[in-house]
N, C-alpha and C. Protein backbone atom coordinates (compact mmCIF):
# COMPACT_ATOMS: atom_id res chain seq x y z
N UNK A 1 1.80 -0.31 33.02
CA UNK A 1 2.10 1.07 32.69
C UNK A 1 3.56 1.16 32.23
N UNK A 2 3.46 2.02 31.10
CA UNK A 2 5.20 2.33 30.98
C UNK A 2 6.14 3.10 31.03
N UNK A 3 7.24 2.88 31.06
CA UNK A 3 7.86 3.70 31.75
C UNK A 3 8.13 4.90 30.57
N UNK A 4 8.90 6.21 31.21
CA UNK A 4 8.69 7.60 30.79
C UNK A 4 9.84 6.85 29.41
N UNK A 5 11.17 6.40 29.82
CA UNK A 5 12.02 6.37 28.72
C UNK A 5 11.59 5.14 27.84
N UNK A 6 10.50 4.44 27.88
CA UNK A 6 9.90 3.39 26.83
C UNK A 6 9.09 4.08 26.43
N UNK A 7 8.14 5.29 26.75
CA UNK A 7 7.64 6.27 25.56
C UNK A 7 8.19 7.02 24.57
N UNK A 8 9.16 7.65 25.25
CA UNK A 8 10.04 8.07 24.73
C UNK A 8 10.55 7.75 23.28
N UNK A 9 10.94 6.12 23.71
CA UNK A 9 11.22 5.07 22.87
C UNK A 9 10.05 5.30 21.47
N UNK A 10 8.96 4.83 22.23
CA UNK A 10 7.84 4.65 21.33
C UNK A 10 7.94 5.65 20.42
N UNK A 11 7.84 6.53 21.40
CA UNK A 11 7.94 8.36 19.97
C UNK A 11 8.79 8.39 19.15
N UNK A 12 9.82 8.29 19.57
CA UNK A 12 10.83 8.07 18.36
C UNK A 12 10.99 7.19 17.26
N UNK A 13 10.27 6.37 17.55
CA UNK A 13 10.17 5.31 16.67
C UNK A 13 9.35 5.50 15.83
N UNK A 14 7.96 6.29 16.42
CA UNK A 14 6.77 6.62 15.76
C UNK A 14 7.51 7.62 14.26
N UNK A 15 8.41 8.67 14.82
CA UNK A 15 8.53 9.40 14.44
C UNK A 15 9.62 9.17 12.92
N UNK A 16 10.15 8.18 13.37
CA UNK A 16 11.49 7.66 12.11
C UNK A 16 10.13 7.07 11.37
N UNK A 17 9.38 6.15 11.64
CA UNK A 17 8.61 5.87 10.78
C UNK A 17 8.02 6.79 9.68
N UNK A 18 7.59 7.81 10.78
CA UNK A 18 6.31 9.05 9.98
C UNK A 18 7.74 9.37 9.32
N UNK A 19 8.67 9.87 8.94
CA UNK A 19 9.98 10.38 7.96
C UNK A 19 10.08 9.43 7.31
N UNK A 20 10.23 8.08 7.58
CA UNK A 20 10.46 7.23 6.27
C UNK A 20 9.28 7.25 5.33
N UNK A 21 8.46 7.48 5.07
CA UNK A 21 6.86 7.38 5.03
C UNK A 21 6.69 8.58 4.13
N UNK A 22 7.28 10.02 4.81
CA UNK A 22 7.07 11.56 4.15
C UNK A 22 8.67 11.23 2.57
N UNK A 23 9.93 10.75 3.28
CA UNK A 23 10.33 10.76 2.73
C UNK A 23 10.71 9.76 1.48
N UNK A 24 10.07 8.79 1.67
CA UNK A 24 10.17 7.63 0.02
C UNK A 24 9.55 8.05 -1.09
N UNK A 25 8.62 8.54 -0.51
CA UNK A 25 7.93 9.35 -1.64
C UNK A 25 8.27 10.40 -2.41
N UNK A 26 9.14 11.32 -1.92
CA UNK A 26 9.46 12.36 -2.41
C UNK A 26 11.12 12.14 -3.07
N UNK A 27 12.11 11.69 -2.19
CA UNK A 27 13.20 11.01 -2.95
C UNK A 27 13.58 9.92 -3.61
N UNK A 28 12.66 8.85 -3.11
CA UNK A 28 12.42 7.68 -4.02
C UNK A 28 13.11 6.50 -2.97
N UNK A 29 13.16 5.51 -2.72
CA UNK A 29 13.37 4.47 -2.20
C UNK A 29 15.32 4.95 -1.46
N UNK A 30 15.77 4.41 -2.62
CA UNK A 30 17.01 4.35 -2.96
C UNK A 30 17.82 5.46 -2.11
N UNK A 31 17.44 6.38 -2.16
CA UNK A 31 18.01 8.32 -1.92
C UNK A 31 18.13 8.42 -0.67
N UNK A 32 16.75 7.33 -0.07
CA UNK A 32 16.73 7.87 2.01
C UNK A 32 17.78 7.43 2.35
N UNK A 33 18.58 8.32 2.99
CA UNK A 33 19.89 7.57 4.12
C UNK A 33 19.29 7.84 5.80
N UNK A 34 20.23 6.87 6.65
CA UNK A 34 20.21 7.35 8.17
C UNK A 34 20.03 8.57 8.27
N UNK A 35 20.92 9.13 7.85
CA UNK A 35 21.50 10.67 8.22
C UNK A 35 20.03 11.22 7.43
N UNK A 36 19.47 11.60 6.41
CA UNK A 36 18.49 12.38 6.29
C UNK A 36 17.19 11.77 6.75
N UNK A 37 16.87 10.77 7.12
CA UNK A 37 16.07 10.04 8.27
C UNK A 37 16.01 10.85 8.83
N UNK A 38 17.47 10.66 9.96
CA UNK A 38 17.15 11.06 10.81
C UNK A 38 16.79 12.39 11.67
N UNK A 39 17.31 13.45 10.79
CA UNK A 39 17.31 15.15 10.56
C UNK A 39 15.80 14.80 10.27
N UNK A 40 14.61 14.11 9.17
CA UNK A 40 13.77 14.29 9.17
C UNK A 40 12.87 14.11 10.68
N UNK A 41 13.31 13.17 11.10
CA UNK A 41 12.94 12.87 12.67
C UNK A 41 13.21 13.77 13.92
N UNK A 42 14.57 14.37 13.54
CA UNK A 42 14.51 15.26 14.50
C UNK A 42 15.41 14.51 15.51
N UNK A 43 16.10 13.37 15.35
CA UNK A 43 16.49 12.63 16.05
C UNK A 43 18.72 12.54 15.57
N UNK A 44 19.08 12.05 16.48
CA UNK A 44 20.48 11.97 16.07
C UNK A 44 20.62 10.58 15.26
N UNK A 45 21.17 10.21 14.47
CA UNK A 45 21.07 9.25 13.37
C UNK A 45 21.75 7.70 13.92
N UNK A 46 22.31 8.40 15.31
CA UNK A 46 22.94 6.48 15.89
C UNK A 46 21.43 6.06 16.57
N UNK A 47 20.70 6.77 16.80
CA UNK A 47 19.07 6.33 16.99
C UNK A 47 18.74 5.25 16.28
N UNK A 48 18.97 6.00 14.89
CA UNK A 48 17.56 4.86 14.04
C UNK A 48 18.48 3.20 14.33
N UNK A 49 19.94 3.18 14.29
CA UNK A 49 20.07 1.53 14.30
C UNK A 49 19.81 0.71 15.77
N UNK A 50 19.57 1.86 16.78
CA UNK A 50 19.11 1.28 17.86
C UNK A 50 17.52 0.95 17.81
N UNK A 51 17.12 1.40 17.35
CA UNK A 51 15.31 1.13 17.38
C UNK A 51 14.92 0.34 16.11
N UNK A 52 15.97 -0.21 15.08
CA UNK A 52 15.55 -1.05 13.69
C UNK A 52 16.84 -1.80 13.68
N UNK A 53 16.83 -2.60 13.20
CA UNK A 53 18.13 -3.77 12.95
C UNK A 53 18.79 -3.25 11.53
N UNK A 54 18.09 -2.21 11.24
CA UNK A 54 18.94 -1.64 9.42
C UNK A 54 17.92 -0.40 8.87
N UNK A 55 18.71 0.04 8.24
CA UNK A 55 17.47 1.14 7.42
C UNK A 55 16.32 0.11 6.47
N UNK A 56 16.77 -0.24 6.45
CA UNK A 56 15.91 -1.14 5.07
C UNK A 56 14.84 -1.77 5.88
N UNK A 57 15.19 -2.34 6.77
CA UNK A 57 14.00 -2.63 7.75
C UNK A 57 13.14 -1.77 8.58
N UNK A 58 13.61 -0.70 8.64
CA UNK A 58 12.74 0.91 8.89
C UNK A 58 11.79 0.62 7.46
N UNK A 59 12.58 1.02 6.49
CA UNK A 59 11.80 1.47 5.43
C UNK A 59 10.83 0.52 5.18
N UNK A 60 11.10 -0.49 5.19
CA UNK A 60 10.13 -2.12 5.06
C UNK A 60 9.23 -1.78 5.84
N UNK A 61 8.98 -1.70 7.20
CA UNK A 61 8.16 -1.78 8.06
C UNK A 61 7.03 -0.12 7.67
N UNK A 62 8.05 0.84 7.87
CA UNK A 62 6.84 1.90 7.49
C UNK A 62 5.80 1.75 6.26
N UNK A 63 6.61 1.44 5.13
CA UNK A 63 5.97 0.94 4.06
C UNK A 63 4.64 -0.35 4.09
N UNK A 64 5.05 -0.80 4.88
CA UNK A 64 4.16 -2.07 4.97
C UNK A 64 2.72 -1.98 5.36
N UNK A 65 3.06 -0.58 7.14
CA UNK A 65 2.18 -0.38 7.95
C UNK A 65 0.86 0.93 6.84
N UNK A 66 1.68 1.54 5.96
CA UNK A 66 1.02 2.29 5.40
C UNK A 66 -0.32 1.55 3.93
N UNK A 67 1.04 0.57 3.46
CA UNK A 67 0.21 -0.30 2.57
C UNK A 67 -1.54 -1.42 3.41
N UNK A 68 -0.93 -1.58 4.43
CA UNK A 68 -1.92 -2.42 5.53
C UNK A 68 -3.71 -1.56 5.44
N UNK A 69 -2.51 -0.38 5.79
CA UNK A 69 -4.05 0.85 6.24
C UNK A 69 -4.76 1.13 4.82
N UNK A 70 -4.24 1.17 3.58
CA UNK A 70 -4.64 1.37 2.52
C UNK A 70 -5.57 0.18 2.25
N UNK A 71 -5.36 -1.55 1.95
CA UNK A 71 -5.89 -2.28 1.80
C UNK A 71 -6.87 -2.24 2.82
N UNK A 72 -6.63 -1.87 4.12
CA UNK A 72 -7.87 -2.15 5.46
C UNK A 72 -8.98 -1.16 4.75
N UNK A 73 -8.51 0.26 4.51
CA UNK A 73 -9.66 0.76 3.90
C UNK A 73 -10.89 0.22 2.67
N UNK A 74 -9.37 0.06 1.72
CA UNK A 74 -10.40 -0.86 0.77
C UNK A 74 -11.31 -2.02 1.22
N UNK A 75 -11.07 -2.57 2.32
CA UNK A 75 -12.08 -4.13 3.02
C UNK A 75 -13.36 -3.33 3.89
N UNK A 76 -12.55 -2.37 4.18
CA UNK A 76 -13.81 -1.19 4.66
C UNK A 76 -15.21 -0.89 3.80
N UNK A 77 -14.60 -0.67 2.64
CA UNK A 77 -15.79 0.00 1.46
C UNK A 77 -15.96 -1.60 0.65
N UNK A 78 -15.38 -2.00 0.67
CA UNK A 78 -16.18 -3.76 0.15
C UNK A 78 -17.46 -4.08 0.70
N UNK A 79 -16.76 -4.02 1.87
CA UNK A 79 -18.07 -4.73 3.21
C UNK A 79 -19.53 -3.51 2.96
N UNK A 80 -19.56 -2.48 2.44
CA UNK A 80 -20.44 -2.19 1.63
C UNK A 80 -21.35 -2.56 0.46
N UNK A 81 -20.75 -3.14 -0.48
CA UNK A 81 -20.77 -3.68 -1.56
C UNK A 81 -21.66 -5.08 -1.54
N UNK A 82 -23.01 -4.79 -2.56
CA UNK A 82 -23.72 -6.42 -1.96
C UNK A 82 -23.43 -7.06 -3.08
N UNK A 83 -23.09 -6.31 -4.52
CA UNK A 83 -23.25 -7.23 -5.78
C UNK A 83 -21.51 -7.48 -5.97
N UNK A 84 -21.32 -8.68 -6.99
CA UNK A 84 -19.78 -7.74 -7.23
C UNK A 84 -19.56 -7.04 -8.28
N UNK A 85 -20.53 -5.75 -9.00
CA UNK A 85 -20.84 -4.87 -9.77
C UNK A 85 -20.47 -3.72 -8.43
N UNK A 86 -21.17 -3.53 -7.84
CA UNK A 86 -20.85 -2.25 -6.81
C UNK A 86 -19.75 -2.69 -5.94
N UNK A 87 -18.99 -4.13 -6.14
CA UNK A 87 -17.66 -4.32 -5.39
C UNK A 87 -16.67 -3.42 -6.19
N UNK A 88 -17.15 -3.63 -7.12
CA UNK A 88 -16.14 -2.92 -8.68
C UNK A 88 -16.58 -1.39 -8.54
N UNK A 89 -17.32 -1.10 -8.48
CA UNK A 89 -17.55 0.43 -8.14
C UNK A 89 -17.16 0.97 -6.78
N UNK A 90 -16.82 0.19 -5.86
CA UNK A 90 -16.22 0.55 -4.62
C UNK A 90 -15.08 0.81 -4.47
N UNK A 91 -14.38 -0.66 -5.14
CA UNK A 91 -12.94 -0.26 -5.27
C UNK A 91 -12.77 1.10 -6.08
N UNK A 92 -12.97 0.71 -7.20
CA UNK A 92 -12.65 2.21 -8.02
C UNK A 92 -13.38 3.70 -7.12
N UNK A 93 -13.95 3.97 -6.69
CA UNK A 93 -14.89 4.96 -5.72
C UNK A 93 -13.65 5.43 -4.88
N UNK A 94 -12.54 3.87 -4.03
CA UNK A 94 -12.06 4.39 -2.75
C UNK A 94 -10.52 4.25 -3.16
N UNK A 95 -10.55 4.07 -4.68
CA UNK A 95 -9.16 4.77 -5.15
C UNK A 95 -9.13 5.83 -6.03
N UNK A 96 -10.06 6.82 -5.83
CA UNK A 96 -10.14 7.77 -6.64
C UNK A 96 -9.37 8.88 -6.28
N UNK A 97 -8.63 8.89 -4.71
CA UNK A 97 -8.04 9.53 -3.76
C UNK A 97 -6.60 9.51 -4.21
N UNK A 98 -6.20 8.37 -5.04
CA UNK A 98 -4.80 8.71 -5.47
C UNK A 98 -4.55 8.64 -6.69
N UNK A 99 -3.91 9.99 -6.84
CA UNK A 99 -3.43 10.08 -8.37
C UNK A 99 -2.71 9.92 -9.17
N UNK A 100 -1.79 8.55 -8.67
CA UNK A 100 -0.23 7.99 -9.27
C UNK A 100 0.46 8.97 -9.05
N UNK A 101 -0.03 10.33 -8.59
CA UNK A 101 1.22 10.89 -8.28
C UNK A 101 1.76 11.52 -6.85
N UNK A 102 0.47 11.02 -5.85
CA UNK A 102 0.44 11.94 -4.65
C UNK A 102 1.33 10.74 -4.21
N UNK A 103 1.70 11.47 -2.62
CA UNK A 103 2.44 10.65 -1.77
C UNK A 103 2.33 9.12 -1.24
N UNK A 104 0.81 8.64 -1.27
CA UNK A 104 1.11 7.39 -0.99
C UNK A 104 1.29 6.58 -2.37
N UNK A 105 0.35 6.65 -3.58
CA UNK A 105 1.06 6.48 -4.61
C UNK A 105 2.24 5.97 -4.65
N UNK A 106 2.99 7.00 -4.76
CA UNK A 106 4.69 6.74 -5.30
C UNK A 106 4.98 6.14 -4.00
N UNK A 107 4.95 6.07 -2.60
CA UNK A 107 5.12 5.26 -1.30
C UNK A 107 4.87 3.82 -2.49
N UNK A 108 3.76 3.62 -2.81
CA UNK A 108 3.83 2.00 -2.79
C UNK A 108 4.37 1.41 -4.23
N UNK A 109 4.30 2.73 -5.28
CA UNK A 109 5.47 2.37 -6.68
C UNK A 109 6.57 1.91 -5.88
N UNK A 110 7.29 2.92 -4.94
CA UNK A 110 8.51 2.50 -4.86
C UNK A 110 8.66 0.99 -3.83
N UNK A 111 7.76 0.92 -3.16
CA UNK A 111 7.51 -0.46 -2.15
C UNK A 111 7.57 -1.17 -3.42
N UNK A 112 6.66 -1.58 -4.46
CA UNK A 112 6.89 -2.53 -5.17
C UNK A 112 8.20 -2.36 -5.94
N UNK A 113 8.87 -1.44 -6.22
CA UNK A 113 10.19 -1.74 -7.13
C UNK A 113 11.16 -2.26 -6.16
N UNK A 114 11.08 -1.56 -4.98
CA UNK A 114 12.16 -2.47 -3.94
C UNK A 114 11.28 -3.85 -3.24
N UNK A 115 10.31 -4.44 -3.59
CA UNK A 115 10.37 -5.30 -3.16
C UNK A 115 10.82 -6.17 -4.10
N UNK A 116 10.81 -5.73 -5.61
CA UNK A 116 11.65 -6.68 -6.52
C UNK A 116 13.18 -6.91 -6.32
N UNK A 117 13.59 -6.48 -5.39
CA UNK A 117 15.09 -6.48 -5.08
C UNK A 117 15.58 -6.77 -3.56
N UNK A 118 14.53 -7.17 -2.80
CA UNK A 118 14.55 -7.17 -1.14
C UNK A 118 13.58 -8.21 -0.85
N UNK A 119 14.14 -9.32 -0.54
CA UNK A 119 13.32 -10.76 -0.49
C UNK A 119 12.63 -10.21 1.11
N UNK A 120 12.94 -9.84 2.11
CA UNK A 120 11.87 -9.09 2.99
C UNK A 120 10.53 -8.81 2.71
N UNK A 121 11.21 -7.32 1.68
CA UNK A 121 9.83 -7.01 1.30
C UNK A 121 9.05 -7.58 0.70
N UNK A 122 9.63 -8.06 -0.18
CA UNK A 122 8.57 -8.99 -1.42
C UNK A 122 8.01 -10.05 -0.78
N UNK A 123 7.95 -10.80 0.54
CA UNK A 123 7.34 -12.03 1.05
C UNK A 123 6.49 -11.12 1.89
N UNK A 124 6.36 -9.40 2.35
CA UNK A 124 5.33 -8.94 3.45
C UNK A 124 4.48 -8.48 2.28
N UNK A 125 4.72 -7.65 1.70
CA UNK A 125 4.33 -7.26 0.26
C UNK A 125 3.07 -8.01 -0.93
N UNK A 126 4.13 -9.12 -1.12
CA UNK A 126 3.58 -10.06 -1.78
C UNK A 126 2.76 -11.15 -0.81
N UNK A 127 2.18 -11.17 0.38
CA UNK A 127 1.55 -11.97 0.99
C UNK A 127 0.36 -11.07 1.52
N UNK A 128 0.68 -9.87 1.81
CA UNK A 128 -0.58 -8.99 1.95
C UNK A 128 -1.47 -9.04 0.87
N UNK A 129 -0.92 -8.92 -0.86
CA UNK A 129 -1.43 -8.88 -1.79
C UNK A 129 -2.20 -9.95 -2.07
N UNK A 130 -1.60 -11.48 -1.53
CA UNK A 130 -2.27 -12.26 -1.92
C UNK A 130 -3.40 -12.39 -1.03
N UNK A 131 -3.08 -11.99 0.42
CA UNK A 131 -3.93 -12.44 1.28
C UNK A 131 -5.31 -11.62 0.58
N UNK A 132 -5.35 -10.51 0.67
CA UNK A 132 -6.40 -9.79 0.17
C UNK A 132 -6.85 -10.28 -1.63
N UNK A 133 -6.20 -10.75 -2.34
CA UNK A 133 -6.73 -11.74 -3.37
C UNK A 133 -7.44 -12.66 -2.82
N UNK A 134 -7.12 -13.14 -2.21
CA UNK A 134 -7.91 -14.53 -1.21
C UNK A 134 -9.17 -13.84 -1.02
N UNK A 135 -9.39 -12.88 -0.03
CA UNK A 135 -10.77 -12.34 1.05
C UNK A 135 -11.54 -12.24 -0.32
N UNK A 136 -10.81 -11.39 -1.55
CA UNK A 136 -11.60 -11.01 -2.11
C UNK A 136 -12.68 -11.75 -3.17
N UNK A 137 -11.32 -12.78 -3.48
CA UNK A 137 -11.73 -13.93 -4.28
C UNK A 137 -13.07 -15.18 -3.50
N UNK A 138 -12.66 -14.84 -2.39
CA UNK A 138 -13.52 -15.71 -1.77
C UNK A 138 -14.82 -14.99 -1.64
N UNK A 139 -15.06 -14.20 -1.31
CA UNK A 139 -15.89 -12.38 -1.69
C UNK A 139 -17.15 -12.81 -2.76
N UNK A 140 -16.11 -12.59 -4.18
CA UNK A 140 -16.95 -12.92 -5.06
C UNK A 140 -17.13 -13.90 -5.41
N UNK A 141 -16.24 -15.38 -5.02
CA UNK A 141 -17.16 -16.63 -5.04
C UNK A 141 -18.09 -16.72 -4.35
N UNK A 142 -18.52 -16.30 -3.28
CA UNK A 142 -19.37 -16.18 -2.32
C UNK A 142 -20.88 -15.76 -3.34
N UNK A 143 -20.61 -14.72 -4.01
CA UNK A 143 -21.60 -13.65 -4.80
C UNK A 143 -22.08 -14.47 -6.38
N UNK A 144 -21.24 -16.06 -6.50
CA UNK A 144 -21.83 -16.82 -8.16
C UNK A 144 -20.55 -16.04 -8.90
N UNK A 145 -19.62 -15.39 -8.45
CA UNK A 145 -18.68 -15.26 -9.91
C UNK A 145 -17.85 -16.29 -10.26
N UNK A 146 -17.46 -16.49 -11.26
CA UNK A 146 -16.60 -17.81 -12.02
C UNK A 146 -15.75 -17.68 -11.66
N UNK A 147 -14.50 -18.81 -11.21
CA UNK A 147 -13.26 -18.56 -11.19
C UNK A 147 -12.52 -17.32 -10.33
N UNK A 148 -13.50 -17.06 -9.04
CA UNK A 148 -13.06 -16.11 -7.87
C UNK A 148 -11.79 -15.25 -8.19
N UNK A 149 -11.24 -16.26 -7.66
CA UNK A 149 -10.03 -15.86 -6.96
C UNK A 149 -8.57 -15.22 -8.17
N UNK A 150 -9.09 -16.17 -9.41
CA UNK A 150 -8.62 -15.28 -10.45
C UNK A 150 -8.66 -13.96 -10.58
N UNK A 151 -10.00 -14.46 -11.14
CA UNK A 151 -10.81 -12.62 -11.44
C UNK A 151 -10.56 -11.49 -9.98
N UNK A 152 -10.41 -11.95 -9.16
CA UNK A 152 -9.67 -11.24 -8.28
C UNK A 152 -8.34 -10.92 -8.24
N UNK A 153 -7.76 -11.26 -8.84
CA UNK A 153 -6.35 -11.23 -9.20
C UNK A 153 -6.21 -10.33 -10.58
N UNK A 154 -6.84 -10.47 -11.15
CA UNK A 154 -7.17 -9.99 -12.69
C UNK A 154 -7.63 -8.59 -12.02
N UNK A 155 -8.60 -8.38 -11.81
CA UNK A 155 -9.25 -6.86 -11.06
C UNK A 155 -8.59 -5.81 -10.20
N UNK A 156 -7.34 -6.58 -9.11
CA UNK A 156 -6.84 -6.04 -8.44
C UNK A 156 -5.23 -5.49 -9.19
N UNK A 157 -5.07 -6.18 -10.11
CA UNK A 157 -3.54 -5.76 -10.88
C UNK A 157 -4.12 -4.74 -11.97
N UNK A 158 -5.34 -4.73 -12.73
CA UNK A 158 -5.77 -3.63 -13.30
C UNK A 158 -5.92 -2.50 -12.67
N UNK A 159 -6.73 -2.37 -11.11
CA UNK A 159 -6.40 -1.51 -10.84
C UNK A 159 -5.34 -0.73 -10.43
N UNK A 160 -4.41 -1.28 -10.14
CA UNK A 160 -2.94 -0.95 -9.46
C UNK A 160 -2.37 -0.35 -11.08
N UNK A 161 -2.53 -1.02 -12.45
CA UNK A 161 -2.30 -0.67 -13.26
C UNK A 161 -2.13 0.41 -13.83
N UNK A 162 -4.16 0.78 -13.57
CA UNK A 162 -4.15 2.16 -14.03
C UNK A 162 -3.77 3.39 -12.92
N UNK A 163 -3.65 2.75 -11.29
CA UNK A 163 -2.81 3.83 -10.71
C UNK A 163 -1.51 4.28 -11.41
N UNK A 164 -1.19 3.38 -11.63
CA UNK A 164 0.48 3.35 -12.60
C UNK A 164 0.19 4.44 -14.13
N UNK A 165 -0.86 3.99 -14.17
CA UNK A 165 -0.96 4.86 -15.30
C UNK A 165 -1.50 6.03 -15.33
N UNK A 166 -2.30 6.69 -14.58
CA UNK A 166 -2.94 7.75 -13.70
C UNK A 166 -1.21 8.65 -12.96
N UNK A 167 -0.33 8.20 -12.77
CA UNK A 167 0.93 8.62 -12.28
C UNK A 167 2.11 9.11 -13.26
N UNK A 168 1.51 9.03 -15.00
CA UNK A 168 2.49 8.71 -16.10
C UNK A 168 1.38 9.92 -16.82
N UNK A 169 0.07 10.71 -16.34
CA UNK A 169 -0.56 10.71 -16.94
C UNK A 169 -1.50 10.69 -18.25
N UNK A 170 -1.75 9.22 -17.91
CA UNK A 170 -1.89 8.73 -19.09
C UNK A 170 -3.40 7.42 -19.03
N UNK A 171 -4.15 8.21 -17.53
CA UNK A 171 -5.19 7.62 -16.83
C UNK A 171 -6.36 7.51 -18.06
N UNK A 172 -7.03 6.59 -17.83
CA UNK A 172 -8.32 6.65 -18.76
C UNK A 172 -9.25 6.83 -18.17
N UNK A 173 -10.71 6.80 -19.07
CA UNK A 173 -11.50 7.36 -17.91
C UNK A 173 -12.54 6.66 -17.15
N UNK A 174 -12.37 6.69 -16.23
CA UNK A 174 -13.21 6.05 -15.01
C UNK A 174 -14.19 5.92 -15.29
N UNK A 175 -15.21 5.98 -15.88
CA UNK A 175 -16.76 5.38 -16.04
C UNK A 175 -16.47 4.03 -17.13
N UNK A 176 -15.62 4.48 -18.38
CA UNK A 176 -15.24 3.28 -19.66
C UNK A 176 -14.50 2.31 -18.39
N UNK A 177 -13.80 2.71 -18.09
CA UNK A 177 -12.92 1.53 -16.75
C UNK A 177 -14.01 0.54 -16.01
N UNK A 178 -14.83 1.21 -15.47
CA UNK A 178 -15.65 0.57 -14.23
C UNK A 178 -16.64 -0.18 -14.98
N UNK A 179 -16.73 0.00 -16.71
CA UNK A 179 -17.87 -0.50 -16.89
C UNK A 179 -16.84 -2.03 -17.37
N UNK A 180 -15.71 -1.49 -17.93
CA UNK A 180 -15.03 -2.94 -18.66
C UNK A 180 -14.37 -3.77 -17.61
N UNK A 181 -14.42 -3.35 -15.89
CA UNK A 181 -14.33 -4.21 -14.94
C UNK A 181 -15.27 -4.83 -14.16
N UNK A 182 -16.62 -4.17 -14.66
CA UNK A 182 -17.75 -4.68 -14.21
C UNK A 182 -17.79 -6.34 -15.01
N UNK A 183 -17.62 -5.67 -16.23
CA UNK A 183 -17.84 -7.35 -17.26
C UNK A 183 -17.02 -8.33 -16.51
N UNK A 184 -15.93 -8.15 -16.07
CA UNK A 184 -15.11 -9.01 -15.18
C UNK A 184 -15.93 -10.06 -14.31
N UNK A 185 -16.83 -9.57 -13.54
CA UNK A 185 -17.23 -9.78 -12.66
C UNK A 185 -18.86 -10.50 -12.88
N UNK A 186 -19.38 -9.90 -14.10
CA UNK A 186 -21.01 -10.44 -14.07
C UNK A 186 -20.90 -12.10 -14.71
């Protein structure tokens, strides 16, 4: 059992997270400081370096935990999927929820532009990405597709693509999409 001031702990921590999380999105990576952290938290700002070794490692970690839950979903609606024709209609199905421009969106634009500049991020970042290239690639080798783990690689940067481009709006349209990522796959 734990104690009252290690919940405490916990909450606060919970809580710098949930602000780094509301706020990357809306000011952009770069913009979050301690100080508006921590006003978002509700907390006094010598907090956040006691509960994180740096802001950047706040921001790393919230970012990460949010990107995690996003991909877990997508392995969620896979494990649906018997052909990899309706794998391709799944994915696209369970990213139809973001519109390059809502909040987690721009959360993971800006995760990837700072992970091009933050060897941290880019090795949690870039290893989640691959790991889930892997499951998936292995997925549809599993299912007779050629060259898996490619075409998994190929499928998963298109889609991230047209989030990117869905955020610029400048999205195309989802049935022509799903059918020219289906070919991917048969």
């Amino acid at each position: 059992m734990s104690s009252p001031a290690a919940a405490r702990g916990q909450e606060v921590r919970r809580r710098l997270l949930a602000a780094a999380v509301e706020l990357i999105p809306e000011r952009g990576w770069s913009a979050v400081s301690t100080r508006n952290l921590a006003e978002r938290a509700g907390v006094n700002p010598s907090v956040v370096h006691y509960h994180f070794p740096s802001l950047s490692a706040l921001l790393n970690e919230a970012t990460v935990g949010v990107l995690r839950g996003v991909l877990h979903e997508v392995d969620k609606v896979l494990d649906t999927a018997r052909t990899p024709a309706e794998a391709v209609e799944a994915i696209l199905s369970s990213v139809q929820q973001y519109t390059g421009d809502d909040p987690t969106s721009l959360l993971a634009i800006e995760a990837y532009l700072a992970a091009t500049r933050g060897e941290p991020l880019r090795e949690e970042v870039g290893g989640m990405v691959a790991e889930f290239r892997h499951r998936f690639g292995r997925w549809l080798g599993e299912r007779g597709v050629s060259d898996p783990e490619q075409t998994a690689g190929v499928l998963l940067a298109a889609v991230d693509g047209l989030l990117l481009h869905r955020g610029m709006g400048t999205g195309v349209d989802s049935g022509a999409t799903a059918a020219v990522l289906r070919r991917l796959v048969s």
